[in-house]
Protein backbone atom coordinates (compact mmCIF):
# COMPACT_ATOMS: atom_id res chain seq x y z
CA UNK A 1 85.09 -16.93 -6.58
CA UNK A 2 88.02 -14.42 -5.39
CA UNK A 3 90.24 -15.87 -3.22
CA UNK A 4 89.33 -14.42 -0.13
CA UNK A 5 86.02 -16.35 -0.58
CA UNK A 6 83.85 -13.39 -2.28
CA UNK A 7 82.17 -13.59 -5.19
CA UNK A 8 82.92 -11.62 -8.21
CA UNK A 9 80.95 -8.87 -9.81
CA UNK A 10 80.24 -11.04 -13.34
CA UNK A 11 78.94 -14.24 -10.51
CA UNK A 12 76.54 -11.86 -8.75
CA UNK A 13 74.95 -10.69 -11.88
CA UNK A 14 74.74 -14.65 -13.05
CA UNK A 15 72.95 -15.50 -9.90
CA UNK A 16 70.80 -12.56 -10.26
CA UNK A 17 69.86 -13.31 -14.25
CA UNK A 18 69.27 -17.06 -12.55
CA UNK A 19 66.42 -15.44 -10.33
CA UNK A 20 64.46 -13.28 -12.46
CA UNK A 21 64.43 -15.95 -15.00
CA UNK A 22 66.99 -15.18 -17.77
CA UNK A 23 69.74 -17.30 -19.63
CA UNK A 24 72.79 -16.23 -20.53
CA UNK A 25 71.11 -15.22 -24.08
CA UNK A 26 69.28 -12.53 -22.58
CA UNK A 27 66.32 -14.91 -22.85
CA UNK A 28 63.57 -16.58 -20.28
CA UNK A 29 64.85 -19.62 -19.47
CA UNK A 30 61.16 -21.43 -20.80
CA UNK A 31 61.68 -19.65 -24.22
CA UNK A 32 62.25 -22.07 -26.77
CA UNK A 33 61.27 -25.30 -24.64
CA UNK A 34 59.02 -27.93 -26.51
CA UNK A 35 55.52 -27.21 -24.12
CA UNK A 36 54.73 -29.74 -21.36
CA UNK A 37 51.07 -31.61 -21.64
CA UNK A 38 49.24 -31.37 -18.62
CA UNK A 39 49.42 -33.99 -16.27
CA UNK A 40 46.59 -36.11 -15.81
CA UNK A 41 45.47 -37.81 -12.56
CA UNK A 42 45.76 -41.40 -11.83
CA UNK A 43 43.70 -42.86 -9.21
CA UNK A 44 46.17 -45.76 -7.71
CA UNK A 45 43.38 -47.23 -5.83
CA UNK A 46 41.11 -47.75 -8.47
CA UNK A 47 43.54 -49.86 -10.74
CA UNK A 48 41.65 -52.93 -11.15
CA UNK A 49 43.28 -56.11 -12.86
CA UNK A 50 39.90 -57.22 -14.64
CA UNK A 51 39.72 -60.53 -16.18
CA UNK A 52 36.66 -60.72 -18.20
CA UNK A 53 37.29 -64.40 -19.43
CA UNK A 54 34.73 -66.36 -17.78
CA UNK A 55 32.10 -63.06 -17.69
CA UNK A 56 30.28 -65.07 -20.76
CA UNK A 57 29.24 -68.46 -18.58
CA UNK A 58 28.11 -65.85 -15.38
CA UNK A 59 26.17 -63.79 -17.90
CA UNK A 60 24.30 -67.18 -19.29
CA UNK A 61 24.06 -68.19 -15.97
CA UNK A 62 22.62 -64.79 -15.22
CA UNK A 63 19.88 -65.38 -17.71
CA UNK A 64 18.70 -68.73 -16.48
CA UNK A 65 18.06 -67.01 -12.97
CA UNK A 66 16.01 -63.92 -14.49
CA UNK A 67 13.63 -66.92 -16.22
CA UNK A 68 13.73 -68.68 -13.10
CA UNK A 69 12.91 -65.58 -10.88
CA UNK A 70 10.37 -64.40 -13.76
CA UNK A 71 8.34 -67.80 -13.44
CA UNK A 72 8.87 -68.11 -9.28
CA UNK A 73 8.00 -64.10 -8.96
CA UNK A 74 4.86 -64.45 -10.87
CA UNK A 75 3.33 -67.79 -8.90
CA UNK A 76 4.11 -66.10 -5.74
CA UNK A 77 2.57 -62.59 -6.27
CA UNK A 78 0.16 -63.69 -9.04
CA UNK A 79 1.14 -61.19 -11.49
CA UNK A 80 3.66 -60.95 -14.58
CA UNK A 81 6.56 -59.43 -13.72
CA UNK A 82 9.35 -57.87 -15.95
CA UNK A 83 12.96 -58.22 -15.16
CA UNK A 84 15.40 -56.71 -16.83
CA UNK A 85 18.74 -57.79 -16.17
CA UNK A 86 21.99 -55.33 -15.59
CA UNK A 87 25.88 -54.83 -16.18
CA UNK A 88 27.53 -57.41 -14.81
CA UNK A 89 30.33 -55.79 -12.69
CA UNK A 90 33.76 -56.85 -11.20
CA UNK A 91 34.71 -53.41 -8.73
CA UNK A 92 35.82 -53.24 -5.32
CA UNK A 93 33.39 -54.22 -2.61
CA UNK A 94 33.73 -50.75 -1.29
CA UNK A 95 32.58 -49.19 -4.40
CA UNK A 96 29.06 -51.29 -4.50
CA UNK A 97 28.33 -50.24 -0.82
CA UNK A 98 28.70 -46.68 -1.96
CA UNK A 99 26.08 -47.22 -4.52
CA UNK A 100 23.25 -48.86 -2.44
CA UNK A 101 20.57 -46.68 -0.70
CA UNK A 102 19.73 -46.96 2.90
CA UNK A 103 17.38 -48.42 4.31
CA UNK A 104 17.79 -51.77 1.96
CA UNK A 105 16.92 -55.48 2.69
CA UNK A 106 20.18 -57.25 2.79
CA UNK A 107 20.83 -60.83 3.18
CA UNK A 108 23.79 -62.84 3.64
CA UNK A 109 23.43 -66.66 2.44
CA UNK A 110 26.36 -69.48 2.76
CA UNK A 111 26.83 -70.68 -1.06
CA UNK A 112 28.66 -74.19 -0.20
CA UNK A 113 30.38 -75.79 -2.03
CA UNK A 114 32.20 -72.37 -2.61
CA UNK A 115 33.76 -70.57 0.25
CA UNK A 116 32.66 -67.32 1.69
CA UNK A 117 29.64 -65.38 1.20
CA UNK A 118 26.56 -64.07 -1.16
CA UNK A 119 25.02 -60.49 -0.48
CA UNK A 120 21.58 -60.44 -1.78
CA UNK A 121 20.07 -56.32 -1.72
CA UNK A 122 16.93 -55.87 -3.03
CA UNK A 123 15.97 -51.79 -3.04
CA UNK A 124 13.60 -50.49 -0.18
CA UNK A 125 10.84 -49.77 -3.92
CA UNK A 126 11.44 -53.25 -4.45
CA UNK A 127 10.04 -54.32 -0.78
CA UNK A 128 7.04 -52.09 -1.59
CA UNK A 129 6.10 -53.31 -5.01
CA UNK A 130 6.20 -57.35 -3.60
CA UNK A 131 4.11 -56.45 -0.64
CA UNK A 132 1.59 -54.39 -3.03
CA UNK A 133 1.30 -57.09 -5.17
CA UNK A 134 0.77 -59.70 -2.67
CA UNK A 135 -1.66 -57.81 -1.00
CA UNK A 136 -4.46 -57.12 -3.62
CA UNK A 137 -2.20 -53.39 -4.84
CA UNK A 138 -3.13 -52.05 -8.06
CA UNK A 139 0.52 -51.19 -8.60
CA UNK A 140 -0.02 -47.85 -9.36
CA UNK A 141 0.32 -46.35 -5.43
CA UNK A 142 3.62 -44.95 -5.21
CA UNK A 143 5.03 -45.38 -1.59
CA UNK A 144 5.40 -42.25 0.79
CA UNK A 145 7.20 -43.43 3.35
CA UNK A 146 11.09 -44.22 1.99
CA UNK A 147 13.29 -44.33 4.33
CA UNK A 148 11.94 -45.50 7.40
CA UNK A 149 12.65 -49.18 8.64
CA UNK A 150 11.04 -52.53 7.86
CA UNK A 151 8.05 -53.67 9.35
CA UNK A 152 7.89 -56.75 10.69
CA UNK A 153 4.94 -58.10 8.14
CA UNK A 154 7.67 -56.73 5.15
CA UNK A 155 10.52 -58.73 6.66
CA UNK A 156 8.09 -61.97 6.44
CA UNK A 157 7.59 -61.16 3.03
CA UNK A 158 11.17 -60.54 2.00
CA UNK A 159 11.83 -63.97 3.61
CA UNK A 160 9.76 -65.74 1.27
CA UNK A 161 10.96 -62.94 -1.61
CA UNK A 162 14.69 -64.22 -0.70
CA UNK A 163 13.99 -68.13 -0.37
CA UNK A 164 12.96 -67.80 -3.79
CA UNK A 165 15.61 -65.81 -5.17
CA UNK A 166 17.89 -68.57 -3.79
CA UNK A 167 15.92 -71.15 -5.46
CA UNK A 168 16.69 -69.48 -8.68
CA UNK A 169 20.09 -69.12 -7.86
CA UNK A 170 20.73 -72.64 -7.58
CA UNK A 171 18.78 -73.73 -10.65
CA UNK A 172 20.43 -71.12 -12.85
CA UNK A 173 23.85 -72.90 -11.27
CA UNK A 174 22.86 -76.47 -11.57
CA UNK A 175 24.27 -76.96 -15.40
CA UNK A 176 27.77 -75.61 -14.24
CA UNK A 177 28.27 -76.35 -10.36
CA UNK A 178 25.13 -77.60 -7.76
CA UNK A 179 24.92 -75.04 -5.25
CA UNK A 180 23.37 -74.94 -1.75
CA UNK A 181 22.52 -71.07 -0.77
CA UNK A 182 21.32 -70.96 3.27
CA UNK A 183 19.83 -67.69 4.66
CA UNK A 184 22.84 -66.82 7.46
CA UNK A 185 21.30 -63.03 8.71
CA UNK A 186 19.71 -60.08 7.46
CA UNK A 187 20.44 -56.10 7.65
CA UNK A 188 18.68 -53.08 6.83
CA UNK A 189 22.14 -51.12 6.29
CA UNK A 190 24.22 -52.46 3.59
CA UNK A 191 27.71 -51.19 5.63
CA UNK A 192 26.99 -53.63 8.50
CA UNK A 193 26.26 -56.50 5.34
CA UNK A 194 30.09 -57.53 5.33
CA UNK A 195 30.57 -60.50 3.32
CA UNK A 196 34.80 -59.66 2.78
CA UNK A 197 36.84 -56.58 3.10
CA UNK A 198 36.21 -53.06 1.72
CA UNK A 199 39.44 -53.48 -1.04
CA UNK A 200 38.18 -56.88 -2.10
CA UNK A 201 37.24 -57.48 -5.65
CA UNK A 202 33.40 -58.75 -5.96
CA UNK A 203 31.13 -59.68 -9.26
CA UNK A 204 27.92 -57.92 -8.50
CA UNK A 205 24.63 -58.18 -11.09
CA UNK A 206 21.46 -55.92 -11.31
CA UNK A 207 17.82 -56.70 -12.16
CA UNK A 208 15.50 -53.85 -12.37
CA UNK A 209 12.11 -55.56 -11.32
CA UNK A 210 8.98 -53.84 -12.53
CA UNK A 211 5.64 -55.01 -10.91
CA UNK A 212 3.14 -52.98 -12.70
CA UNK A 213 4.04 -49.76 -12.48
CA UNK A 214 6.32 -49.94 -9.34
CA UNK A 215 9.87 -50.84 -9.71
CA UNK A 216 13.12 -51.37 -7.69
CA UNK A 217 16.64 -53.22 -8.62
CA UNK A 218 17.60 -56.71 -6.70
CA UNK A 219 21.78 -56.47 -6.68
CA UNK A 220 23.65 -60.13 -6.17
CA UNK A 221 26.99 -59.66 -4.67
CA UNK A 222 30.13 -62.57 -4.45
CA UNK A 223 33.12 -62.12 -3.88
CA UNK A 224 36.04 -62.70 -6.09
CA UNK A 225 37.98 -65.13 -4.07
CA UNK A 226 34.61 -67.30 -3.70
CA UNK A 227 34.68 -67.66 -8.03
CA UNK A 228 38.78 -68.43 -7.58
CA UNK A 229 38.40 -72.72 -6.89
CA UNK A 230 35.93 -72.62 -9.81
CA UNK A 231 37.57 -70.65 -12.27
CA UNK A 232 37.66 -73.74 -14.99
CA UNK A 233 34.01 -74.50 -14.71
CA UNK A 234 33.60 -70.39 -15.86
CA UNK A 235 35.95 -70.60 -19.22
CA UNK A 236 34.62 -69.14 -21.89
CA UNK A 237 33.97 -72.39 -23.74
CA UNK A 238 31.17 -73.66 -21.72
CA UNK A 239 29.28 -70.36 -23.07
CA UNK A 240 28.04 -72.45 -25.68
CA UNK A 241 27.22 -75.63 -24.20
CA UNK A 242 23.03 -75.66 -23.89
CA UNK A 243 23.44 -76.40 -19.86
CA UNK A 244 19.48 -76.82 -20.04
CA UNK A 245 19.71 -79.98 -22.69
CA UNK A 246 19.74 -80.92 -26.20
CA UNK A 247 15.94 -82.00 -26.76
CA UNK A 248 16.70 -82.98 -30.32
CA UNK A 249 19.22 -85.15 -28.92
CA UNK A 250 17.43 -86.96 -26.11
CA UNK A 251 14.64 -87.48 -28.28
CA UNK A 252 17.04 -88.96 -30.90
CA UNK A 253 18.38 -91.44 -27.89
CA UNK A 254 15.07 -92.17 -26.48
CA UNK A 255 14.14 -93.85 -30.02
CA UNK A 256 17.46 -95.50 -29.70
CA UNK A 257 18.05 -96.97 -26.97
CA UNK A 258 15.13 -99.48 -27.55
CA UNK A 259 17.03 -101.32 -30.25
CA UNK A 260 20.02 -101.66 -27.77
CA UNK A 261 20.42 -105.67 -27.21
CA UNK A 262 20.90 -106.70 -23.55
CA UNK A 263 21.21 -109.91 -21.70
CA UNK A 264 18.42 -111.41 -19.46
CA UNK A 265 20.07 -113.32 -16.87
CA UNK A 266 17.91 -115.49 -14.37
CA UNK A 267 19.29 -117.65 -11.96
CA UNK A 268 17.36 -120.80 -11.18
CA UNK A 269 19.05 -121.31 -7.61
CA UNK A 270 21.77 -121.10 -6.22
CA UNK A 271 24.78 -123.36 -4.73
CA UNK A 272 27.75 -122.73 -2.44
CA UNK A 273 30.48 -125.31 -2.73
CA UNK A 274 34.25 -125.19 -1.79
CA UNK A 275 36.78 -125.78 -4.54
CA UNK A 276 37.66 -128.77 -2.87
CA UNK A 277 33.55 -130.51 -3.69
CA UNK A 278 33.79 -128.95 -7.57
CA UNK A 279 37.60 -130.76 -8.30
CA UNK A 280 36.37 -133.91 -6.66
CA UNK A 281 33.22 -133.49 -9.23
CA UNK A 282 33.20 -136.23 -12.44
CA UNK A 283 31.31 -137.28 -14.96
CA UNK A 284 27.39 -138.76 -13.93
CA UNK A 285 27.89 -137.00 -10.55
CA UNK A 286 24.55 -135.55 -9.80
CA UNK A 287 23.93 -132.20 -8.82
CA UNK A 288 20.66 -131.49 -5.82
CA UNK A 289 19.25 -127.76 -6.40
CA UNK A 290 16.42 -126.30 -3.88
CA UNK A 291 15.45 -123.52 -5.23
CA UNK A 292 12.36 -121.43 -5.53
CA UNK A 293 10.08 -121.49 -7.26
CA UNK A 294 9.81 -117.75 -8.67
CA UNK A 295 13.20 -116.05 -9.79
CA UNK A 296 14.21 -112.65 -10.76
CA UNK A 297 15.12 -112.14 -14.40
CA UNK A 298 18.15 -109.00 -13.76
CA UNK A 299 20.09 -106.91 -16.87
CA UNK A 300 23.70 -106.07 -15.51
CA UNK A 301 22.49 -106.58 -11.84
CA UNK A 302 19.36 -104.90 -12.06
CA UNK A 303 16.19 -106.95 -10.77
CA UNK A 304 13.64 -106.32 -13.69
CA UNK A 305 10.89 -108.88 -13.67
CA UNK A 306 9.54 -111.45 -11.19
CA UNK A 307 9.20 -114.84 -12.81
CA UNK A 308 8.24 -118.46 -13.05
CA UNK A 309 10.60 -121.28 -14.57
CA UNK A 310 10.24 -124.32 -16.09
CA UNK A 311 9.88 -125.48 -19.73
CA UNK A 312 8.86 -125.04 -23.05
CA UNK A 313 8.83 -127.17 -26.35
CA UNK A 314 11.64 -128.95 -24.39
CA UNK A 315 13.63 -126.29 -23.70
CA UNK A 316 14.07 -124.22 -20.07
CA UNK A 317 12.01 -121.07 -19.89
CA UNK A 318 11.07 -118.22 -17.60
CA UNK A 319 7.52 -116.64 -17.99
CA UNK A 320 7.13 -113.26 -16.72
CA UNK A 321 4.61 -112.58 -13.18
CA UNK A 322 5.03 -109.13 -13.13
CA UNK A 323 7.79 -106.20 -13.71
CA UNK A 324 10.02 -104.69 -10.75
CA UNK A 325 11.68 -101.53 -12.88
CA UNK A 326 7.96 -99.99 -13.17
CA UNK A 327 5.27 -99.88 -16.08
């Protein structure tokens, strides 16, 4: 700048080659500049830290309920159903509202030991095709009515529809943790259904249930923090355990425990002295015993036969009445 605080010719045409976008060279100030890629969005929120660990014990455990619900859905509407079971999901709670149609038959159900809460959905075309089947449907009859509310025969339905879904629940659970799922309320809107909070992280599995030719998809919702205490029962060693029962090898220990040797104890009567009577106690001191005269014959405890006692080719003997452990 001059010094009386103007600027020079050469700065004004610098600022001016600035503006329209030329260098010094004459050149656009992009030219020669490796290009930019473009800039791809990133959705903060829907970062999820996804540990897929112990996904390989739920999704056995997922298959022991669609047997279980297979065998408990056909005794209760008298026809074969097919399930086919879904992705098993870990994504914000939020999310799986957003993917639920309304009207849908939710139910919320305690799962002690764990903390918190289940969400069990089953689809308004699922509530159609149980009460179809129950009542005498051919299956075929597509519903016309979606949309509308429950009546209050279909809510007496899904209760029996939902006591037997928890019945699967806990048998499919029983080889890794016993469970005790209780019916808390029901909705018809899965918003008001609020089992934790709208960022939460939840597991969620899908059955599509086909009842002839109707269909609609049960959805099982927990939350994250409810798997948290059990996180060591889920690792992914158990996947192999058979949670159900080695038959080869109970059959192998039935045949073997029968050559196990015991002891048979039987106690003729019994007497209470003090230690002062047994030290005073010598040699042709005679001993008085009123006992009965039946006894129990016990293993480790255990009463297992009622007998008599007395003797045999001079020796003391016990000669069973009848057996107290059964046949």
């Amino acid at each position: 700048m001059t010094t009386r605080g103007q600027l020079s010719q050469q700065e004004i045409d610098a600022l001016l080659a600035g503006a329209s976008g030329e260098n010094g060279f004459g050149q656009a100030s992009g030219e020669n500049r490796p290009a930019r890629s473009e800039a791809q969005p990133l959705d903060v929120a829907g970062l999820e830290h996804i540990t897929r660990g112990s996904l390989p014990t739920l999704e056995l455990v997922n298959e022991r309920f669609r047997k279980h619900l297979v065998e408990g859905l056909a005794k209760l509407t008298g026809r074969q159903p097919e399930i086919l079971p879904g992705e098993l999901k870990v994504q914000k709670y939020s999310a799986f509202v957003a993917q639920l149609a309304s009207p849908a038959h939710c139910s919320i159900l305690s799962i002690r030991p764990l903390r918190g809460q289940a969400l069990v959905v089953c689809e308004q075309a699922l509530v159609f095709a149980i009460v179809d089947a129950l009542f005498g449907g051919s299956g075929s009859l597509q519903p016309r009515w979606l949309g509308r509310d429950f009546s209050a025969m279909e809510q007496r339905v899904m209760q029996d529809l939902v006591a037997l879904i928890a019945d699967s629940c806990r048998l499919a659970w029983r080889g890794v943790l016993p469970l005790s799922l209780d019916l808390q309320r029901t909705e018809s809107q899965a918003q008001f259904a609020n089992i934790t909070g709208a960022g939460e992280r939840v597991l969620t599995s899908s059955f599509q249930i086909e009842i002839g030719e109707l269909a609609g998809a049960l959805h099982i919702c927990l939350t994250h923090a409810s798997l948290e205490p059990v996180r060591e029962l889920l690792r992914p060693g158990l996947q192999g355990d058979d949670l159900e029962g080695d038959q080869r090898w109970s059959a192998s220990l039935r045949r073997a425990v029968p050559a196990l040797e015991v002891t048979l104890d039987a106690r003729f009567a019994p007497l209470d002295a003090t230690v002062a009577q047994l030290l005073a106690m010598k040699v042709g001191d005679f001993i008085g015993l009123d006992g009965e005269r039946r006894v129990d014959a016990t293993v480790d405890g255990v009463p297992l036969f009622e007998c008599l006692y007395g003797t045999r080719n001079a020796k003391y003997a016990i000669r069973v009445v009848k057996s107290l452990g059964g046949p």
